[in-house]
Structures are given as C-alpha cells and as structure tokens.
C-alpha atoms as a PDB file:
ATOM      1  CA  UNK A   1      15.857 -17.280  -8.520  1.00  0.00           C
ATOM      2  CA  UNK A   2      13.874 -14.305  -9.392  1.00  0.00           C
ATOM      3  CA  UNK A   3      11.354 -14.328 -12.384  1.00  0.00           C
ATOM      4  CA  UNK A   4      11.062 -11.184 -14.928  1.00  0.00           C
ATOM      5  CA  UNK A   5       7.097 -10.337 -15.100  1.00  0.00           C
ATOM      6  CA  UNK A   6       5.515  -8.192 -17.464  1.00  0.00           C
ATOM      7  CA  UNK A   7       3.237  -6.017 -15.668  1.00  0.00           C
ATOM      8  CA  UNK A   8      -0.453  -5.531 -17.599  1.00  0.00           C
ATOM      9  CA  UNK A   9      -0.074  -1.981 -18.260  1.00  0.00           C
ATOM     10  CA  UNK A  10       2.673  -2.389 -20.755  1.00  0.00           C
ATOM     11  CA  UNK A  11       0.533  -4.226 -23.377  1.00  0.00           C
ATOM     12  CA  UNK A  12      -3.110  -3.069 -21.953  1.00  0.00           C
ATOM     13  CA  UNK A  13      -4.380  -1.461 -24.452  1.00  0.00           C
ATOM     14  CA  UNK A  14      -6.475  -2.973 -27.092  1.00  0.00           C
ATOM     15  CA  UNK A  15      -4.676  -6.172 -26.168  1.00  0.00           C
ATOM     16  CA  UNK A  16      -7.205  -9.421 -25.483  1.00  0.00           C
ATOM     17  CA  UNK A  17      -5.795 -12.079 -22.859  1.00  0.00           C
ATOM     18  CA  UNK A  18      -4.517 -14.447 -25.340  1.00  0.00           C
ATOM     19  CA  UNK A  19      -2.459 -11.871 -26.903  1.00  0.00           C
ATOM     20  CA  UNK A  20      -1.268 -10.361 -23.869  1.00  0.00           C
ATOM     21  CA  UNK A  21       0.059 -13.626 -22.744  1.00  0.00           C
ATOM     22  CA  UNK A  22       1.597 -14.124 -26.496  1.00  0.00           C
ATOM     23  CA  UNK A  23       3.492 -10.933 -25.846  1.00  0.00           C
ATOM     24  CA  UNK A  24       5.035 -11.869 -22.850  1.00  0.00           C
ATOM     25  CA  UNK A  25       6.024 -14.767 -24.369  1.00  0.00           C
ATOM     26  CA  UNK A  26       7.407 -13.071 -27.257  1.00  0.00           C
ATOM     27  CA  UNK A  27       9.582 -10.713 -24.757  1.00  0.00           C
ATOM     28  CA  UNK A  28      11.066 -13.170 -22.660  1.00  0.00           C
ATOM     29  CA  UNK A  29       9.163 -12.449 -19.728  1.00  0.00           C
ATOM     30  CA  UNK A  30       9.135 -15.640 -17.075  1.00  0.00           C
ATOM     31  CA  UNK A  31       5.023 -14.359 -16.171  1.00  0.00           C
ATOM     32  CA  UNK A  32       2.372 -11.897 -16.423  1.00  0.00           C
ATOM     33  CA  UNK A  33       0.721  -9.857 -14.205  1.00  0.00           C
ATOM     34  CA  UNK A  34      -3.087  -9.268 -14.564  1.00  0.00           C
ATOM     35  CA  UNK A  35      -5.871  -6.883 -13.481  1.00  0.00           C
ATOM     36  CA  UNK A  36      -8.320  -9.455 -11.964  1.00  0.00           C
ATOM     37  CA  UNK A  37     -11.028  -8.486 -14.164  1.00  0.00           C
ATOM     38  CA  UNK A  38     -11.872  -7.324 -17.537  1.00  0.00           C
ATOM     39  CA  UNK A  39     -14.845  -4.728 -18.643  1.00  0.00           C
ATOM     40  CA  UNK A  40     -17.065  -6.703 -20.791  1.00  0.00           C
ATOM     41  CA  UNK A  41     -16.523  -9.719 -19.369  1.00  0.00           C
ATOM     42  CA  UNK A  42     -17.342 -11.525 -15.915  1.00  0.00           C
ATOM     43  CA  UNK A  43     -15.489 -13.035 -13.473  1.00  0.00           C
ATOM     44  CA  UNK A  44     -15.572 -16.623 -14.338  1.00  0.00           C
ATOM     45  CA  UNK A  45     -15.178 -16.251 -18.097  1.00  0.00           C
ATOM     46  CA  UNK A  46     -12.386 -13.678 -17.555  1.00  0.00           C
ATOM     47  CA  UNK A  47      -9.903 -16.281 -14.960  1.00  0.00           C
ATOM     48  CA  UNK A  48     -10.981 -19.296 -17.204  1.00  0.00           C
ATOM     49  CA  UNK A  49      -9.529 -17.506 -19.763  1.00  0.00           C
ATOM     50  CA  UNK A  50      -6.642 -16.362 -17.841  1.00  0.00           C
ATOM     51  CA  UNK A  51      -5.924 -20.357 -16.616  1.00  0.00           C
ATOM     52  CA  UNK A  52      -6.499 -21.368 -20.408  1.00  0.00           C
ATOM     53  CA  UNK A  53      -3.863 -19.114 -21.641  1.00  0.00           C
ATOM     54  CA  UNK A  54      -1.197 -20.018 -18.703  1.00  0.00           C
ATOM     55  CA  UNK A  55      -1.825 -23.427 -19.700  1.00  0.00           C
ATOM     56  CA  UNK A  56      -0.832 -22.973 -23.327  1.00  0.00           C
ATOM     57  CA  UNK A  57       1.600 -20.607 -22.871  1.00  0.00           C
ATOM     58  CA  UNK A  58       3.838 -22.072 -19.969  1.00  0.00           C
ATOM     59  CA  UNK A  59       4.730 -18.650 -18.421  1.00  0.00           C
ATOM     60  CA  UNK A  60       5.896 -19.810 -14.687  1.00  0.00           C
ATOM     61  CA  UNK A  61       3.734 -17.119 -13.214  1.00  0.00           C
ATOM     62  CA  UNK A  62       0.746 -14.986 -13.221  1.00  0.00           C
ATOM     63  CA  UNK A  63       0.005 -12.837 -10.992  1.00  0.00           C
ATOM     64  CA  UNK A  64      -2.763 -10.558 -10.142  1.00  0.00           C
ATOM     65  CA  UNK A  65      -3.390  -6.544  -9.195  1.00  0.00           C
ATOM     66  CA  UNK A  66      -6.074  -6.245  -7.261  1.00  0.00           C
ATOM     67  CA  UNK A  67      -7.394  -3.010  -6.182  1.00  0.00           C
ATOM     68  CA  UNK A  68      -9.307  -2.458  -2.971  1.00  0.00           C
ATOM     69  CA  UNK A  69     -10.365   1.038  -2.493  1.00  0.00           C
ATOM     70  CA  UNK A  70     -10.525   1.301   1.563  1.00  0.00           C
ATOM     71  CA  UNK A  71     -11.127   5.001   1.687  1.00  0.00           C
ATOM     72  CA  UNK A  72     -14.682   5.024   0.821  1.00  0.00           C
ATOM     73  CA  UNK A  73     -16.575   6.607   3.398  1.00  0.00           C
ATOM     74  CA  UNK A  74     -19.339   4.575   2.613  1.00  0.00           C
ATOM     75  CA  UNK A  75     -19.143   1.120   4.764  1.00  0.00           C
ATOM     76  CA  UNK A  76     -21.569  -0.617   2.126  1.00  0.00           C
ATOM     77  CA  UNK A  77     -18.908   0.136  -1.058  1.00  0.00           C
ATOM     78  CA  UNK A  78     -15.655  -0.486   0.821  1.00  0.00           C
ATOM     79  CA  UNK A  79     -17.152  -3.453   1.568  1.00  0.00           C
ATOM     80  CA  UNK A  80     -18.031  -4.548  -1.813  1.00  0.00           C
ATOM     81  CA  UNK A  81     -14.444  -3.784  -2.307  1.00  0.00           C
ATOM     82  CA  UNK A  82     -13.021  -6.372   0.185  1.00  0.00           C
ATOM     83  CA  UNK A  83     -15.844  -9.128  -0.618  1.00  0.00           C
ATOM     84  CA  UNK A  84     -14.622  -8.835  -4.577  1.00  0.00           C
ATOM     85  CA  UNK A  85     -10.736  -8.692  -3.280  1.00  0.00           C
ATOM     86  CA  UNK A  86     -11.621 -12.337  -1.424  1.00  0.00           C
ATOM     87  CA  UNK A  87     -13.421 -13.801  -4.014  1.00  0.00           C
ATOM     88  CA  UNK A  88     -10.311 -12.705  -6.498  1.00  0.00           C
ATOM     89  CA  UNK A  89      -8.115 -14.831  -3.729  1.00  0.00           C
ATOM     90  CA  UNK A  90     -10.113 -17.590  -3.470  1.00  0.00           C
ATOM     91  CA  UNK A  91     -10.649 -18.007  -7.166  1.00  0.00           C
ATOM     92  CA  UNK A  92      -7.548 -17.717  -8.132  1.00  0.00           C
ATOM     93  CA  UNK A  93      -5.286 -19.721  -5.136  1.00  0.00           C
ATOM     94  CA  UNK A  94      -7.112 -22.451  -6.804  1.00  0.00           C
ATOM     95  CA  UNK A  95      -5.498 -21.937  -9.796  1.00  0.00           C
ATOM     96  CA  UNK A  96      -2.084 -22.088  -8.593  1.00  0.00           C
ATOM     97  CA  UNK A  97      -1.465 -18.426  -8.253  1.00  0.00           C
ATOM     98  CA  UNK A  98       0.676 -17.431  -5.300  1.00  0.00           C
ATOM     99  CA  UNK A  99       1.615 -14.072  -5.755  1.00  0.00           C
ATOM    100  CA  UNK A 100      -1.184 -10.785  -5.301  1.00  0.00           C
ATOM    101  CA  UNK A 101      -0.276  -6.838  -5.755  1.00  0.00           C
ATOM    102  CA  UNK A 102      -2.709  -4.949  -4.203  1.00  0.00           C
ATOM    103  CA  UNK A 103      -3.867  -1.670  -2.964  1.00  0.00           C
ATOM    104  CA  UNK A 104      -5.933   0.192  -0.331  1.00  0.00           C
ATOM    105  CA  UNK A 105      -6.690   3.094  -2.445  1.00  0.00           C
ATOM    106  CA  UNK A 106      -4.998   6.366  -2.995  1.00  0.00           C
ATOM    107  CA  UNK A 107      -5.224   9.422  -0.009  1.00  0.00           C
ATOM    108  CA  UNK A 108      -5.914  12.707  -1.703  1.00  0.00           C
ATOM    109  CA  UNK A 109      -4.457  15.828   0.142  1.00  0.00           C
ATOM    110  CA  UNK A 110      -7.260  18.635   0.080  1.00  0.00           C
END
C-alpha cells in the first residue's frame, strides 16, 4: 500500500510544526515530510516537537530531508555535514521514523 506524503515545501512558509502537521491532516495526506531542522530552534526542541505533533495528529508517517553537502572542498565542513546527517538518523530511528530523503549536494557546471 503506498502512503500520499505532503512534502515540507508545500506549506513551508510561515507555517510552525503544529500547523504544518494540521495541514496535512486537513488535505488527506497519510504523512509529512520534514526538513530535519528549523532556524531558530535546536535540534532537540525541534524533533520533540516533531514526535509531539505525530503523536497528536496520527499521520502514519514522517519523514525527513536531510541535506548533506559532499562537495565542499573543505574536509572539516563536509564533515560537519555527515556528523549532523548521523545524528539526524540516530535521533530520529528512535522515534520510529523509517524513511530519509537525502542529498549529496548539487554539482555546478563552470
């Protein structure tokens, strides 16, 4: 069976968690998909939140982007990069979340 998710993007924009999980609710959308962070606010506060809101909502799914830019050519910042991307995973497998998008950063043609 495959589930209908509403991707972040669609409901960004001056949108706090609760209400972006109220609208896809209010859609029909099985589960949301998240960013993995949000400016003002850190990590911890941000997937308690998130967990919170699944809770009370019931969507089957959340799911989180996660970008990873790889193409640094500094070693020390692409690493940053993966260490956050892990500690994304780990915090949020133990939430129940089984499904990641994520990306590797973009190539720019000179």
């Amino acid at each position: 069976m495959s589930k209908l998710i509403m991707h972040i993007n669609y409901f960004e924009a001056g949108y706090d968690i609760p209400t972006a999980f109220d609208k896809a609710v209010e859609h029909g959308f099985d589960g949301i998909e998240l960013r993995g962070s949000m400016e003002g606010m850190d990590r911890q506060a941000y997937l308690g939140l998130v967990e919170k809101e699944w809770k009370r909502t019931g969507l089957s799914a959340v799911i989180f982007a996660n970008p990873c830019d790889l193409t640094m050519r500094d070693a020390a910042e692409r690493q940053e990069h993966v260490d956050s991307a892990i500690d994304l995973l780990r915090r949020t497998a133990s939430m129940g979340v089984t499904h990641y998008n994520t990306m590797a950063g973009a190539v720019h043609c000179p």
